[in-house]
Protein backbone atom coordinates (compact mmCIF):
# COMPACT_ATOMS: atom_id res chain seq x y z
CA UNK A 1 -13.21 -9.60 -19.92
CA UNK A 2 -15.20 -8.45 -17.35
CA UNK A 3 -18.87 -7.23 -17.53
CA UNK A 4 -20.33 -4.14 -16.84
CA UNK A 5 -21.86 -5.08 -13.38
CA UNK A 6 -18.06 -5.89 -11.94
CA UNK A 7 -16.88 -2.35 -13.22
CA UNK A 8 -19.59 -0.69 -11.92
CA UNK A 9 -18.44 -2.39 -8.41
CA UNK A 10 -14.76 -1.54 -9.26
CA UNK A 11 -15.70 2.34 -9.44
CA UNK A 12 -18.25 1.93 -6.98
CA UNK A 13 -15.77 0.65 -4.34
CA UNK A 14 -13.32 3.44 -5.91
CA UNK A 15 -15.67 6.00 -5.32
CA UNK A 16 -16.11 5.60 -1.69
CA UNK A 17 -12.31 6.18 -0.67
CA UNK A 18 -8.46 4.89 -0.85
CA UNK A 19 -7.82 1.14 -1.78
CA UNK A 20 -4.80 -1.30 -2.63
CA UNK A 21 -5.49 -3.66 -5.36
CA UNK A 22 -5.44 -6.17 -2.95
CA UNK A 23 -8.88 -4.56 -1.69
CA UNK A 24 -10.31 -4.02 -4.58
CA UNK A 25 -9.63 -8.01 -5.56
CA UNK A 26 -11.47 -9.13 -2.45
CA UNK A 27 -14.45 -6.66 -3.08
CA UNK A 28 -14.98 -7.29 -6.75
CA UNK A 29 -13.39 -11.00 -7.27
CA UNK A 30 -11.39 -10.24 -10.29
CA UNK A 31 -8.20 -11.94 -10.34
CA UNK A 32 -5.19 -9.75 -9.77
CA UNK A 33 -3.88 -9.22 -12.74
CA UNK A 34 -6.81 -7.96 -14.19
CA UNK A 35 -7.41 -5.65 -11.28
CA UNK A 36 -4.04 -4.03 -12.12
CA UNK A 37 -4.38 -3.77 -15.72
CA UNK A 38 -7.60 -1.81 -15.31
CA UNK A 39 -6.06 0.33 -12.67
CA UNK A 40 -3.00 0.92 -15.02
CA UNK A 41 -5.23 2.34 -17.98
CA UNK A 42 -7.40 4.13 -15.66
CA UNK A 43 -4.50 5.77 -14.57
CA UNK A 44 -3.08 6.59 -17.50
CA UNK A 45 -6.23 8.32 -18.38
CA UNK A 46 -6.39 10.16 -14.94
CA UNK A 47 -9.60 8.76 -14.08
CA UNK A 48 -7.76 7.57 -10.94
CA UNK A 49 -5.25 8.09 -8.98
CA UNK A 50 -2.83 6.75 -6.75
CA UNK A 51 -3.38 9.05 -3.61
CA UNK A 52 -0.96 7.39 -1.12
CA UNK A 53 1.84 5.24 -0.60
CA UNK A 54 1.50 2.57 2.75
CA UNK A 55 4.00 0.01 4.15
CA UNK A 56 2.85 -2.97 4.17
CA UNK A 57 1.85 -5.51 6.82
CA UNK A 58 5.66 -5.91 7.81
CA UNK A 59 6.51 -1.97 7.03
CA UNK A 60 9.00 -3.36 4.24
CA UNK A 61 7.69 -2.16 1.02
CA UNK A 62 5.28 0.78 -0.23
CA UNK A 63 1.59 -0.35 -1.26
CA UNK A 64 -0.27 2.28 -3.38
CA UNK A 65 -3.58 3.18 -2.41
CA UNK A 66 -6.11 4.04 -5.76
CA UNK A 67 -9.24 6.08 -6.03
CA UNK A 68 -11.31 8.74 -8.30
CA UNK A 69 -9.44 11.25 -9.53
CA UNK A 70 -12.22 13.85 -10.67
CA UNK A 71 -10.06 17.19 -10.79
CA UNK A 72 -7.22 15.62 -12.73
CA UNK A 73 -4.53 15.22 -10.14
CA UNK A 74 -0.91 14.31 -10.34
CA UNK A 75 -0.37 10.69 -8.33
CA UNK A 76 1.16 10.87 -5.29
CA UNK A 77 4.87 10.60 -5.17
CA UNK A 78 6.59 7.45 -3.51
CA UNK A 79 8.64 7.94 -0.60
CA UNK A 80 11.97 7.32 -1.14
CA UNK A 81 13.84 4.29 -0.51
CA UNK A 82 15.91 3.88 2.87
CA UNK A 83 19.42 3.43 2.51
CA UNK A 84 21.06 0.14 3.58
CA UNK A 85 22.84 1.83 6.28
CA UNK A 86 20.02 3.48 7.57
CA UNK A 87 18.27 0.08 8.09
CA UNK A 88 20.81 -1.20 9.79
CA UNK A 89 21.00 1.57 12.01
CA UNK A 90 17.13 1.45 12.77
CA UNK A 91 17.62 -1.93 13.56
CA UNK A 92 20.56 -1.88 15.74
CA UNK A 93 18.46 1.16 17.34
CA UNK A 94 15.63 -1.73 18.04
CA UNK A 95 17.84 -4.20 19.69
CA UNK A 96 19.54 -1.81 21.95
CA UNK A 97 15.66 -1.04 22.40
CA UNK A 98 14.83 -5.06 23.91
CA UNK A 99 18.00 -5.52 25.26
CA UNK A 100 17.09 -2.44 27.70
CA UNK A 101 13.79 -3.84 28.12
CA UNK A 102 15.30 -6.96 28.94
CA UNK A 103 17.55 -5.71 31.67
CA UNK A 104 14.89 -3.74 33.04
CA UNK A 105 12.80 -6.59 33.57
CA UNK A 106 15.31 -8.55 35.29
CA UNK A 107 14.91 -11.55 33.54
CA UNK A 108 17.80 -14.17 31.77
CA UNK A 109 17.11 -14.39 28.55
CA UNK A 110 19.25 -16.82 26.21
């Protein structure tokens, strides 16, 4: 259970903008789990929000971002997934990409 002093720093932090749980975590100190049950009831009860969807460090997966929600907003929708196809053709796209750069630069590469 957490006391009030650690909520007050979970809506505080909430209150000044867009965070991942991750975020909050680090600013408050709660573990994670509890972090995310919190934000799932506050949710629930539309006292947040989730009010964007980020890739992650790599750009694989979407990371919601969480804050106030004081006119009752819907959450943001997530972005739909990319098809397996379409990842393979971004990637093939990105080696065609260094290959070129390679043969620009003259270089050997192995």
């Amino acid at each position: 259970m957490i006391n009030a002093l650690t909520f007050a720093e979970l809506m505080a932090k909430l209150l000044d903008g867009e965070y991942t749980k991750t975020e909050l975590r680090d600013h408050t100190g709660l573990h994670h789990v509890t972090i995310a049950k919190y934000l799932h009831h506050l949710v629930k009860r539309r006292v947040v929000r989730i009010s964007g969807w980020h890739k992650d460090a790599i750009g694989r997966t979407y990371v919601p971002h969480y804050s106030l929600n004081p006119d009752g907003l819907p959450d943001a929708r997530k972005p739909e997934r990319i098809s397996g196809a379409e990842r393979s053709r971004q990637w093939r796209e990105r080696q065609k990409a260094i290959e070129l750069n390679r043969r620009m630069a003259g270089g050997t590469y192995t």
